[in-house]
C-alpha atoms as a PDB file:
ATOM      1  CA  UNK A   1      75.096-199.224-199.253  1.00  0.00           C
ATOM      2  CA  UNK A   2      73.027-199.876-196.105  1.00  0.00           C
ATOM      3  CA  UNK A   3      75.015-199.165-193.221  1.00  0.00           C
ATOM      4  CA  UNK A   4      78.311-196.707-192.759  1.00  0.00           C
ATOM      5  CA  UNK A   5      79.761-197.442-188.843  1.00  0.00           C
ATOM      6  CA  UNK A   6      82.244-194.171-188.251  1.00  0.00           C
ATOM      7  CA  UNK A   7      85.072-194.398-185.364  1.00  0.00           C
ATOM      8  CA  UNK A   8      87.093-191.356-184.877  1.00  0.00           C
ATOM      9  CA  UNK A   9      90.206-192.406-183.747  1.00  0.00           C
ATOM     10  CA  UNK A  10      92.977-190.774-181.431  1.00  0.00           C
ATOM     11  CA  UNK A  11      95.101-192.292-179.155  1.00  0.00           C
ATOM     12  CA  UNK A  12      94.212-195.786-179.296  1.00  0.00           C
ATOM     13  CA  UNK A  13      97.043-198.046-180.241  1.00  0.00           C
ATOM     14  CA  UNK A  14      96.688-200.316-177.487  1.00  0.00           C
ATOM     15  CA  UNK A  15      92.435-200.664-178.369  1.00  0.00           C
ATOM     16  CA  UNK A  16      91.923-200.085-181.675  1.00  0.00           C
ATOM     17  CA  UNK A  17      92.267-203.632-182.866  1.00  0.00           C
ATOM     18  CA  UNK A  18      90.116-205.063-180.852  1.00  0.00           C
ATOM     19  CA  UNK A  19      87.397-202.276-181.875  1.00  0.00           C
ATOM     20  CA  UNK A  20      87.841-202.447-185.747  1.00  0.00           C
ATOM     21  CA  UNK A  21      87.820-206.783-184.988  1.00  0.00           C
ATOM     22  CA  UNK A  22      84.358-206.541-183.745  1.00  0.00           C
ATOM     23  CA  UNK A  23      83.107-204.179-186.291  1.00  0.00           C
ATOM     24  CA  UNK A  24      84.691-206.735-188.945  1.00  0.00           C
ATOM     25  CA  UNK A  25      82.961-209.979-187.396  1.00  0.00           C
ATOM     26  CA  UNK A  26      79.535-208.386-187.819  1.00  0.00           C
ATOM     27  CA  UNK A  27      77.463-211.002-190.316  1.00  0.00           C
ATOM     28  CA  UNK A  28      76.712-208.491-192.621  1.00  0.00           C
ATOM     29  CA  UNK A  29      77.386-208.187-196.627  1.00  0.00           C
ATOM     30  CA  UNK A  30      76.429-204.105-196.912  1.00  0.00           C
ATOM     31  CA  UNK A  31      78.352-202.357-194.963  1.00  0.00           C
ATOM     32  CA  UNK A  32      81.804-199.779-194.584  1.00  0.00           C
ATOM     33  CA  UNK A  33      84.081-198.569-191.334  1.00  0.00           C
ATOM     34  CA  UNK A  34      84.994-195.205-191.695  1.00  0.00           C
ATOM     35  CA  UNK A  35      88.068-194.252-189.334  1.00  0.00           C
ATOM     36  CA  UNK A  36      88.789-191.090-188.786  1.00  0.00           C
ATOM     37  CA  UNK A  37      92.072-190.271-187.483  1.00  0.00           C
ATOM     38  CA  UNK A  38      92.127-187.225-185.286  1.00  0.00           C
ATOM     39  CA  UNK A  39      95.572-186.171-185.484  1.00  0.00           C
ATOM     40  CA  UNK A  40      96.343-189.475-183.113  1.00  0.00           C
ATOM     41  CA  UNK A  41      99.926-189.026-181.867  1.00  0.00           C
ATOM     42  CA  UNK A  42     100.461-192.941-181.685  1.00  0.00           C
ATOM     43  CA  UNK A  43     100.695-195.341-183.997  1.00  0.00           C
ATOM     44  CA  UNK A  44      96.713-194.903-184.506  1.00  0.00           C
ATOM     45  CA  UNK A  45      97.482-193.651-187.686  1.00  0.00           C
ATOM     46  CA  UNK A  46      98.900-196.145-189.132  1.00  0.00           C
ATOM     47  CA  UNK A  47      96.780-198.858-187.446  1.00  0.00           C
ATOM     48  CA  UNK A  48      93.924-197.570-189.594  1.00  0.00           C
ATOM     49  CA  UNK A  49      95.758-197.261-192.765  1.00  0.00           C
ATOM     50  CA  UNK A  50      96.855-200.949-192.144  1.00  0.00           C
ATOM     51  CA  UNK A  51      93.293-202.634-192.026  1.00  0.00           C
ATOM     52  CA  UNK A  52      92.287-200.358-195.183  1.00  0.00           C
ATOM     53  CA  UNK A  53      95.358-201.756-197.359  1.00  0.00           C
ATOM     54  CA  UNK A  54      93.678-205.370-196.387  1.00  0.00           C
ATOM     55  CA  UNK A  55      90.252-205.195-196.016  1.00  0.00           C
ATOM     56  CA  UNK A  56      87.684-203.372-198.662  1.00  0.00           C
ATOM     57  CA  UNK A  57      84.993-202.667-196.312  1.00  0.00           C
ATOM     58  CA  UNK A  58      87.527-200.299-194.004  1.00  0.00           C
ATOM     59  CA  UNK A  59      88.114-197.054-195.205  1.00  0.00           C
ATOM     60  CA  UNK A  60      90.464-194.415-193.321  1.00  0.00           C
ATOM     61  CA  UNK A  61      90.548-190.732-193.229  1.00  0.00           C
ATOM     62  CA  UNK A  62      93.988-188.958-191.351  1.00  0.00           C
ATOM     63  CA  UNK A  63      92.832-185.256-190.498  1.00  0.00           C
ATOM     64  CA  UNK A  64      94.129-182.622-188.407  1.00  0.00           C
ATOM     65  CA  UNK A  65      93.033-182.871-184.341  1.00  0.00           C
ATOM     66  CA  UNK A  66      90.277-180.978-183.957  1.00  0.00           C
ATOM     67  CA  UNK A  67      88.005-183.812-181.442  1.00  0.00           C
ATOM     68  CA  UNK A  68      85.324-186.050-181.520  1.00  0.00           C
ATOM     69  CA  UNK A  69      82.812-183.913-182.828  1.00  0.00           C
ATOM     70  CA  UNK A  70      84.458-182.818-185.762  1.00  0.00           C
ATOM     71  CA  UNK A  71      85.897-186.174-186.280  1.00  0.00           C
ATOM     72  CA  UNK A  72      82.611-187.784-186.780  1.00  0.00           C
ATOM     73  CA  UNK A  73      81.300-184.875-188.690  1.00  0.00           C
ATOM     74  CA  UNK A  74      83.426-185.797-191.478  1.00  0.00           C
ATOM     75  CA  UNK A  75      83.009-189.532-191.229  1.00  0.00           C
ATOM     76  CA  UNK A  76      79.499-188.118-192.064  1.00  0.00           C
ATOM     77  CA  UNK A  77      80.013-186.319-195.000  1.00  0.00           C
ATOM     78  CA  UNK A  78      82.237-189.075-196.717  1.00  0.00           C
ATOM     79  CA  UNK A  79      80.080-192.387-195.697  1.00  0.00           C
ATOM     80  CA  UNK A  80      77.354-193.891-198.691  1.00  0.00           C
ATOM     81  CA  UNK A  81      75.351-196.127-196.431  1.00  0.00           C
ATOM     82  CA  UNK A  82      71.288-195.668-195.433  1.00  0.00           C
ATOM     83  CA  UNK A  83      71.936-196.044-191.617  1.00  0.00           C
ATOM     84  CA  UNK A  84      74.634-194.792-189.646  1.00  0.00           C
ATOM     85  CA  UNK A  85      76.585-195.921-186.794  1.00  0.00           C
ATOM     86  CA  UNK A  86      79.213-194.205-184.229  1.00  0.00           C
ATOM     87  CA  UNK A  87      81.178-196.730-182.594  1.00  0.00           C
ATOM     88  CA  UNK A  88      84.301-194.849-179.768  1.00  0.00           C
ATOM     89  CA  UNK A  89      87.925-196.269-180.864  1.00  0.00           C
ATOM     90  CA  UNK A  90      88.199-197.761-177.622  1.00  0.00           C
ATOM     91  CA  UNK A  91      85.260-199.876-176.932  1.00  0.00           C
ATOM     92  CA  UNK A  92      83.937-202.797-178.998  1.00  0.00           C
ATOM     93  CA  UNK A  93      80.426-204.524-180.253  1.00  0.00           C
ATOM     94  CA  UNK A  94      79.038-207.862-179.982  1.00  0.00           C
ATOM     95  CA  UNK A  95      79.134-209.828-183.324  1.00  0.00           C
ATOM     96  CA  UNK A  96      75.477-209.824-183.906  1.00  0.00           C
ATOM     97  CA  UNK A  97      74.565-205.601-183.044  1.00  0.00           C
ATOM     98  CA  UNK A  98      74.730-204.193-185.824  1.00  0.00           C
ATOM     99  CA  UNK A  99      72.924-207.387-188.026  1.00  0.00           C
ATOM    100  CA  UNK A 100      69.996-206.955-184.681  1.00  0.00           C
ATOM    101  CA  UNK A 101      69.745-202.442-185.343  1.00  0.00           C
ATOM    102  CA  UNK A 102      69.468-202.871-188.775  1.00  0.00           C
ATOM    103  CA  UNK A 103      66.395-205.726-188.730  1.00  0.00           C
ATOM    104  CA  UNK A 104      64.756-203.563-185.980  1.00  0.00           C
ATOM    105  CA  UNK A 105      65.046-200.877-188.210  1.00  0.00           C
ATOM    106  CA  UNK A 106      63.569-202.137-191.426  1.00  0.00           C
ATOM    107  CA  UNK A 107      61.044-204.405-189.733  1.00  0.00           C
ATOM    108  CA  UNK A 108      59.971-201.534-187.802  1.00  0.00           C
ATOM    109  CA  UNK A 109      60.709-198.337-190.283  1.00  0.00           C
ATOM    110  CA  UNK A 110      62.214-196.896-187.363  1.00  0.00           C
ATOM    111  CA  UNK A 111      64.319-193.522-187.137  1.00  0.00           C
ATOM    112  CA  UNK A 112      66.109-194.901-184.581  1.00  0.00           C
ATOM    113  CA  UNK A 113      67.311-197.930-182.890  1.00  0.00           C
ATOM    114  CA  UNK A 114      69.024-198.003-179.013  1.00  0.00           C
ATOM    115  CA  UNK A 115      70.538-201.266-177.848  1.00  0.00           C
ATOM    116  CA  UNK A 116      71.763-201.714-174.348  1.00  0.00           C
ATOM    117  CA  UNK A 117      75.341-201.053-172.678  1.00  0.00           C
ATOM    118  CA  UNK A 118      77.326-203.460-171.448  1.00  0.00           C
ATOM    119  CA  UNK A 119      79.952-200.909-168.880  1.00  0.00           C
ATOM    120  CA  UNK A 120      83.629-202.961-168.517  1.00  0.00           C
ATOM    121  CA  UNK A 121      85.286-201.877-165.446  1.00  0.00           C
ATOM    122  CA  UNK A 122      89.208-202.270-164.957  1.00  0.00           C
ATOM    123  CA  UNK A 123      88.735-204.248-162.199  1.00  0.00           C
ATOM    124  CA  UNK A 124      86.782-206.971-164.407  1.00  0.00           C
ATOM    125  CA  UNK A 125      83.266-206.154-163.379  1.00  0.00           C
ATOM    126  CA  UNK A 126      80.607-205.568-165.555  1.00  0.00           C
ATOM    127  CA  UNK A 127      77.733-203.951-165.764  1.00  0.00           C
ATOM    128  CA  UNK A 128      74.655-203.107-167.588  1.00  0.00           C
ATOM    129  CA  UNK A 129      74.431-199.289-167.798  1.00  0.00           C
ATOM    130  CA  UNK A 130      70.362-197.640-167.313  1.00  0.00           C
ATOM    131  CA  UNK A 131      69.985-196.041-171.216  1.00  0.00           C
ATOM    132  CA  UNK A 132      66.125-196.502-171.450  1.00  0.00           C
ATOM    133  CA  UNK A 133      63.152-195.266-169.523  1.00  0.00           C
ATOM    134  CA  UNK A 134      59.966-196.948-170.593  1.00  0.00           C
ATOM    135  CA  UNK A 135      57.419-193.921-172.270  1.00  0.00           C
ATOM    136  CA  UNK A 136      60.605-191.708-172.772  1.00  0.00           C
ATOM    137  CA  UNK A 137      62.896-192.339-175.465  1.00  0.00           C
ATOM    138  CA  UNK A 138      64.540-189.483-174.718  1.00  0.00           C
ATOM    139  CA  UNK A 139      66.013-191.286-171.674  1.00  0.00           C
ATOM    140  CA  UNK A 140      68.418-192.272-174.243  1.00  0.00           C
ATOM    141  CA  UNK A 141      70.289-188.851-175.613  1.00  0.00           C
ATOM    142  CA  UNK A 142      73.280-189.829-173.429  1.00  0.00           C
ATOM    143  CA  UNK A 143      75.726-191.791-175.975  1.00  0.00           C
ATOM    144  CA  UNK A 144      75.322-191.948-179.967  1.00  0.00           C
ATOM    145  CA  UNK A 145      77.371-195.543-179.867  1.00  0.00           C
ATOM    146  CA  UNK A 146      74.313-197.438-178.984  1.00  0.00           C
ATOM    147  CA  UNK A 147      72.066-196.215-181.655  1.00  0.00           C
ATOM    148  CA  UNK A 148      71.247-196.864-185.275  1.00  0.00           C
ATOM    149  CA  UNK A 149      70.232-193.349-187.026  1.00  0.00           C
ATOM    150  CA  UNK A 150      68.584-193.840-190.318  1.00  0.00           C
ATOM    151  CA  UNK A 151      70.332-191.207-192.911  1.00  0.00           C
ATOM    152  CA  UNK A 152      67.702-189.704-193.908  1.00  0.00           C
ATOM    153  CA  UNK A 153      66.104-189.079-190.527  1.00  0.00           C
ATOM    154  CA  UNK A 154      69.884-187.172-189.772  1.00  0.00           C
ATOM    155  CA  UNK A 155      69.960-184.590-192.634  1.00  0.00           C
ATOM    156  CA  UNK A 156      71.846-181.732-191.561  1.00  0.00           C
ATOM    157  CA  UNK A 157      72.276-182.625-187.882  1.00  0.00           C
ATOM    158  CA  UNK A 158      76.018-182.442-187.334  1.00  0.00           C
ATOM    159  CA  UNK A 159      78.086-183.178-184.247  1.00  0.00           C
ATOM    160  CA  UNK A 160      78.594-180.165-182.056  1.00  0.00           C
ATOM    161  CA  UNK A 161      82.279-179.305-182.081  1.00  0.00           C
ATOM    162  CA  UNK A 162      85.180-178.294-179.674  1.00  0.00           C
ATOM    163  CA  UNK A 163      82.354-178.719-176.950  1.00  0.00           C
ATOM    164  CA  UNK A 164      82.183-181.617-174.321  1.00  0.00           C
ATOM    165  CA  UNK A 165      78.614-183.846-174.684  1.00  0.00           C
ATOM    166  CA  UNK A 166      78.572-184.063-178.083  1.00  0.00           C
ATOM    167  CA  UNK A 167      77.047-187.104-177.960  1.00  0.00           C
ATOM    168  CA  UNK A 168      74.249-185.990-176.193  1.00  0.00           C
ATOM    169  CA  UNK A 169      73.542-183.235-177.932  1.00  0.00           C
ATOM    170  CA  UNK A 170      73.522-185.285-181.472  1.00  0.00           C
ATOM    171  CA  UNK A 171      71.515-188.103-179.944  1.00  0.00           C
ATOM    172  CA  UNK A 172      68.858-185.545-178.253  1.00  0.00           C
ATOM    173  CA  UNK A 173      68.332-183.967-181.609  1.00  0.00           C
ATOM    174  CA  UNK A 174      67.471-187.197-183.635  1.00  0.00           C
ATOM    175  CA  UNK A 175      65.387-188.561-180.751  1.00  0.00           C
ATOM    176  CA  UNK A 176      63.662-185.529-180.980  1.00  0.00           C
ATOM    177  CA  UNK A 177      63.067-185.829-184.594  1.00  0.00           C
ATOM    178  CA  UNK A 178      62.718-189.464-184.897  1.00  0.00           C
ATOM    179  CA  UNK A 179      59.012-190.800-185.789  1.00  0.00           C
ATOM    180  CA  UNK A 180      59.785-193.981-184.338  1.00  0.00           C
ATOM    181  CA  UNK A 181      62.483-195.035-181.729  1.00  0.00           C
ATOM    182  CA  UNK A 182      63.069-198.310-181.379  1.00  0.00           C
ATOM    183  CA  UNK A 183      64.271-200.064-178.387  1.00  0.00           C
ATOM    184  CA  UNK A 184      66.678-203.641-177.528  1.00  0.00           C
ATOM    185  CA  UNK A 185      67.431-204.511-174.015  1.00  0.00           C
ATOM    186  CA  UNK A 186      70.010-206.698-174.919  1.00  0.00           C
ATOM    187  CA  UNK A 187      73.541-205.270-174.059  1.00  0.00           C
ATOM    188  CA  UNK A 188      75.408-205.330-177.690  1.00  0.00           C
ATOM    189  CA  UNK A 189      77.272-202.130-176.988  1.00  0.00           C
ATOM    190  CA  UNK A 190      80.659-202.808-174.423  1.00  0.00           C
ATOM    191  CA  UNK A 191      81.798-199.615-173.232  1.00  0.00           C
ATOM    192  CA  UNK A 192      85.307-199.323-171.717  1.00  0.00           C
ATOM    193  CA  UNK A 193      85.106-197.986-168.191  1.00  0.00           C
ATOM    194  CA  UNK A 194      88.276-196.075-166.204  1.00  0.00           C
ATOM    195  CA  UNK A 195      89.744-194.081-169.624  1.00  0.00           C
ATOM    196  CA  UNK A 196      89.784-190.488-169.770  1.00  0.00           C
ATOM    197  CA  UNK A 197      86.931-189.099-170.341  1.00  0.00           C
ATOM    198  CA  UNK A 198      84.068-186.867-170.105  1.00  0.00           C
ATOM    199  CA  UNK A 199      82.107-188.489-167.735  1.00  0.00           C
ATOM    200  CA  UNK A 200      84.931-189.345-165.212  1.00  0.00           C
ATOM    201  CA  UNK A 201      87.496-186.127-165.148  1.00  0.00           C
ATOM    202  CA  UNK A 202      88.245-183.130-162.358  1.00  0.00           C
ATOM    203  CA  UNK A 203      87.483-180.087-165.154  1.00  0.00           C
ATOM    204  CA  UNK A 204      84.743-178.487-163.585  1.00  0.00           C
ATOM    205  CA  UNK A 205      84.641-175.445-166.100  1.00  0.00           C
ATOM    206  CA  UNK A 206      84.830-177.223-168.931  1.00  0.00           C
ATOM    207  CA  UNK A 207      81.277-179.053-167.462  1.00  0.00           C
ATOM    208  CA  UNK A 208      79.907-175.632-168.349  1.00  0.00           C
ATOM    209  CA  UNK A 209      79.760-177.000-172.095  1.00  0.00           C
ATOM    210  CA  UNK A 210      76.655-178.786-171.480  1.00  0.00           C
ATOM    211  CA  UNK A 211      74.799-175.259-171.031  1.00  0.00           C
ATOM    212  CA  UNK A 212      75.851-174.555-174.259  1.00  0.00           C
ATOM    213  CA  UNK A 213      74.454-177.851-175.934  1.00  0.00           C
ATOM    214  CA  UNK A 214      71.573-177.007-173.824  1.00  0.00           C
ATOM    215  CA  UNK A 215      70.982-173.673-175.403  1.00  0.00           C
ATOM    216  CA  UNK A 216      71.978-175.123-178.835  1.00  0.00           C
ATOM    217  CA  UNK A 217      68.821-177.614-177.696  1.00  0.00           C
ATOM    218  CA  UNK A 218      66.626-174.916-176.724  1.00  0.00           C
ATOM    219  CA  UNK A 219      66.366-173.483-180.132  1.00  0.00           C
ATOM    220  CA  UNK A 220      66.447-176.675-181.795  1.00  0.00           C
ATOM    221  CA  UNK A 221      62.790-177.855-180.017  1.00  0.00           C
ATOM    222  CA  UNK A 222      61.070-174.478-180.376  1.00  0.00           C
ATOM    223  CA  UNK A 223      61.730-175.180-184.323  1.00  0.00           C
ATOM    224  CA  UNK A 224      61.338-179.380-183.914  1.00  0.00           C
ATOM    225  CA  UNK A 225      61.084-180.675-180.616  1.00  0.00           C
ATOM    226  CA  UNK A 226      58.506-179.982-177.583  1.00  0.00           C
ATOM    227  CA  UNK A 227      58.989-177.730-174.332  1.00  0.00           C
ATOM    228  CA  UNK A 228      58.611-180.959-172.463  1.00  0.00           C
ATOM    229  CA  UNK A 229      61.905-182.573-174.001  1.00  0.00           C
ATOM    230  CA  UNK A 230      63.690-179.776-173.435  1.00  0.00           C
ATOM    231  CA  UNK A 231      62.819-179.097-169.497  1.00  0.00           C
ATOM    232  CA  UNK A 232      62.837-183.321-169.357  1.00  0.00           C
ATOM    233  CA  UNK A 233      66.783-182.727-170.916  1.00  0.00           C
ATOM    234  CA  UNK A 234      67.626-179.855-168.201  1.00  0.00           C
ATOM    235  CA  UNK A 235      66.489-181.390-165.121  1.00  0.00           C
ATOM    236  CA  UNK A 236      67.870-184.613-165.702  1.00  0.00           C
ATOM    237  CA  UNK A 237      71.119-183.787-167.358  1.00  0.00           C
ATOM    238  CA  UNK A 238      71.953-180.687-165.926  1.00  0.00           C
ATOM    239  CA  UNK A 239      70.292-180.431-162.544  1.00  0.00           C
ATOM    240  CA  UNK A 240      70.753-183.984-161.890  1.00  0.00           C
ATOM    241  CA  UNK A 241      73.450-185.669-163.848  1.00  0.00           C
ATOM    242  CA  UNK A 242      76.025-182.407-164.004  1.00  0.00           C
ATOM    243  CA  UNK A 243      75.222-181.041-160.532  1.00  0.00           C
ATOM    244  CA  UNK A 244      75.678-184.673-158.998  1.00  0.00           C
ATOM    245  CA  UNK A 245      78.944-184.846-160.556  1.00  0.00           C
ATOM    246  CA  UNK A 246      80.321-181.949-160.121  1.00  0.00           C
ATOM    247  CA  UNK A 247      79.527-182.142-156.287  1.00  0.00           C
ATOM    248  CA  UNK A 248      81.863-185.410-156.190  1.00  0.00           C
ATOM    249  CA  UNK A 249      84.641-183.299-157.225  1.00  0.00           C
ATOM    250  CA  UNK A 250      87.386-181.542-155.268  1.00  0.00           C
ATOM    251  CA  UNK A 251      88.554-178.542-157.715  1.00  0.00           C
ATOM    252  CA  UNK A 252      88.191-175.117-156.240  1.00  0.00           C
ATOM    253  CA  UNK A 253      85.860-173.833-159.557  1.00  0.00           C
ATOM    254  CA  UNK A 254      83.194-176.544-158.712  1.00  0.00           C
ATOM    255  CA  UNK A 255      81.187-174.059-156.843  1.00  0.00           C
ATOM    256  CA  UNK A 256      80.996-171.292-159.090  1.00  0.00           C
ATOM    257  CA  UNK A 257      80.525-173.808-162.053  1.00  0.00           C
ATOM    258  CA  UNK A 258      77.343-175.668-160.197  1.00  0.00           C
ATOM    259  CA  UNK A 259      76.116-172.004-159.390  1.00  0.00           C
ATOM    260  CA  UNK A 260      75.848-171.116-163.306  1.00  0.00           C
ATOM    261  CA  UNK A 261      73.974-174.481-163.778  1.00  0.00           C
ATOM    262  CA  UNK A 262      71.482-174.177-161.192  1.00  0.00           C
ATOM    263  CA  UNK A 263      71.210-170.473-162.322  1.00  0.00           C
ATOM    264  CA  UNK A 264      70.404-171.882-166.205  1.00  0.00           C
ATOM    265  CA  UNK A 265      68.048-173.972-164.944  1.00  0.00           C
ATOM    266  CA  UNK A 266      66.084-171.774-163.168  1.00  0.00           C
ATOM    267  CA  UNK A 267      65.864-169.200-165.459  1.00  0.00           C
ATOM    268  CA  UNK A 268      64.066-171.504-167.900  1.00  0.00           C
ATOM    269  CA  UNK A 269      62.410-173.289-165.306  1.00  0.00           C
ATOM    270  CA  UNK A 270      61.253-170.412-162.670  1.00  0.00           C
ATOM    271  CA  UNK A 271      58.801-172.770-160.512  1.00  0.00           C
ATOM    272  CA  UNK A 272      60.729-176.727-160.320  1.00  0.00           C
ATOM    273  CA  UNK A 273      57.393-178.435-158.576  1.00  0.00           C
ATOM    274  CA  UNK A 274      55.195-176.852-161.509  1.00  0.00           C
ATOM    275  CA  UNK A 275      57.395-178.455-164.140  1.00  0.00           C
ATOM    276  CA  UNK A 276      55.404-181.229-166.056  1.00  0.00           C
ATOM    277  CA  UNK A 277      58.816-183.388-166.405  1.00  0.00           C
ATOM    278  CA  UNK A 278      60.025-183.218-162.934  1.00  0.00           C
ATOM    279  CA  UNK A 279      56.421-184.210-161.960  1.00  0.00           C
ATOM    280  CA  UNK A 280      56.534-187.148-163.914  1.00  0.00           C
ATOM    281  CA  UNK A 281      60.496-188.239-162.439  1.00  0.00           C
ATOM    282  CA  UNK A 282      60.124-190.989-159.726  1.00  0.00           C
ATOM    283  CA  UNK A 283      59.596-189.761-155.745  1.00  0.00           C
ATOM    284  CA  UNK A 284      63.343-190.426-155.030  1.00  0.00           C
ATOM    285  CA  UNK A 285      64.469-188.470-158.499  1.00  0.00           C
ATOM    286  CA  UNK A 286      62.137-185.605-157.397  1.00  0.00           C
ATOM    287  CA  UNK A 287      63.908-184.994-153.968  1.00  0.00           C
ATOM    288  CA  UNK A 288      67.799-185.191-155.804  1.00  0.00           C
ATOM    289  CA  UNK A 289      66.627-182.539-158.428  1.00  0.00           C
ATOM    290  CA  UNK A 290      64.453-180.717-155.537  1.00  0.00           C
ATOM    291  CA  UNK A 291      67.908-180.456-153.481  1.00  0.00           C
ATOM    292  CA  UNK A 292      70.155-179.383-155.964  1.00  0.00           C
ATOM    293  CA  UNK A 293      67.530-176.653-157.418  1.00  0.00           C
ATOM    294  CA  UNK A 294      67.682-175.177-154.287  1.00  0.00           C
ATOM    295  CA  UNK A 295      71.512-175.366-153.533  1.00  0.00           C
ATOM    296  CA  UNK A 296      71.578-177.995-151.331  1.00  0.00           C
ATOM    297  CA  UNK A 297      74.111-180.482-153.371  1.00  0.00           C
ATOM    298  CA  UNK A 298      75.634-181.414-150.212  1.00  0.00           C
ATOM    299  CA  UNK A 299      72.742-182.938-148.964  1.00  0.00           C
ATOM    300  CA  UNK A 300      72.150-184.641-152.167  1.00  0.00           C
ATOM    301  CA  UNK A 301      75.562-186.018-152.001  1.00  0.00           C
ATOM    302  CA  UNK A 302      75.226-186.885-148.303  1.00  0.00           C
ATOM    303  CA  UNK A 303      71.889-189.122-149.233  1.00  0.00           C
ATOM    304  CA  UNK A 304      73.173-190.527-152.687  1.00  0.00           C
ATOM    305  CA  UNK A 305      76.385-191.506-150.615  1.00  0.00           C
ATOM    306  CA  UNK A 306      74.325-193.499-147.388  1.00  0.00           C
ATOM    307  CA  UNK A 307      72.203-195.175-150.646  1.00  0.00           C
ATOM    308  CA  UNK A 308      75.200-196.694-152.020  1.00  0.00           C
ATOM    309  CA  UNK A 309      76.370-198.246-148.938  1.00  0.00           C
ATOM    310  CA  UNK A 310      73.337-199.200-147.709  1.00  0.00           C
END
């Protein structure tokens, strides 16, 4: 079989149609849906087990909830086809993404394949989300719904599980390994803005499970990756990203919980300006990260803030 597209499931009765419609229009002959349901206290359940009785190429899996992670994990372990895809129970593909990865793919023997990301805000706006940086494919490690990993390019790489950032820390590891990464700019991914989620939440401690995929990263490059794509990872994820968002937030552990990741990063980056991937970041990029490695989010915040109005 040449493709396997996994959805772990929970929670969502009033999207999941839409999702496994999309994944059913794609103009392909070789390919399965795996749906996982996560111990879904809705009518998820039986959502899934309904387009299984009437459709071949859907398959469905009802586990205990144990979260994403482990969710996809054993999508993994069931699914036959070459290439695998992770699509979130609440979002949806354009008809032609999956026929587009899998070409790009073969024509180009690549490891990997990132499309773009087409974010769908409540309010009807859209917009297409940055998931590329030209020279840097790792740029990409944020989501694993955009990507096409070739099976045997995965191997033993498993979701991390009962942490926060899964995704990224799955994605990092096969960019890292990849030969070849492949990149579309066409949007072909629609993500669902405004759900739970997290990227958009008030649980500043549970942020803190990014330093553990960071660590679990750490290791991984000394035995795969490069020193660069690690310290490229932590200044732009942690530093950056986390520290940025955290500093927007108004629980009374945010402080503490920004401390511990500015702490991380300088323990495993002791001098910032003499760090090969923060010298390569953009001039603006450079003063964020600068500002936040020396515990002045505030400021950060302040100047991010007067950019968005401006």
């Amino acid at each position: 079989m040449k493709l396997s597209i996994i959805v772990p499931v929970y929670g969502a009765e009033a999207y999941l149609r839409r999702c496994v419609d999309s994944l059913l229009a794609q103009e392909l002959d070789d390919f399965e849906i795996i749906l996982v349901d996560d111990g879904s206290p809705d009518a998820s359940g039986a959502i899934c087990d309904e387009y299984a009785a009437r459709d071949g190429r859907v398959r469905c899996l009802h586990i205990d909830n144990g979260g994403q992670g482990r969710a996809r994990n054993f999508g993994m372990d069931i699914a036959h086809g070459a290439y695998l895809g992770f699509v979130d129970s609440d979002d949806w593909v354009e008809p032609d993404m999956y026929p587009k990865l899998l070409a790009a793919a073969e024509r180009e023997r690549a490891d990997v394949v990132v499309c773009g990301i087409r974010a769908l805000h409540e309010d009807g706006r859209a917009e297409s989300l940055p998931v590329w940086k030209e020279g840097n494919p790792m740029a990409a490690a944020g989501s694993a719904c955009n990507k096409l990993f070739r099976r045997g390019a995965v191997g033993e790489i498993r979701f991390p599980e009962g942490l926060w950032y899964e995704d990224f820390g799955f994605s990092a590891k096969l960019l890292m390994r990849s030969k070849k990464t492949v990149y579309l700019p066409e949007d072909l991914y629609d993500y669902r803005v405004g759900q739970p989620s997290t990227m958009n939440n008030d649980n500043a401690r549970r942020n803190l499970d990014m330093l553990e995929i960071m660590e679990d990263l750490r290791e991984f490059t000394a035995a795969e990756g490069s020193r660069d794509d690690f310290e490229y990872l932590l200044i732009n994820h942690v530093l950056l990203d986390s520290v940025n968002r955290l500093s927007l937030q108004h629980t009374p552990t945010k402080l503490e919980v920004i401390w511990l990741m500015r702490a991380y990063v300088r323990e495993h980056i002791p001098r910032l300006t003499e760090c090969r991937a923060w010298q390569r970041e953009t001039r603006n990029r450079r003063i964020i990260m600068k500002l936040n490695y020396d515990g002045l989010e505030d400021v950060s915040k302040l100047i991010l803030k007067i950019k968005k109005a401006i």
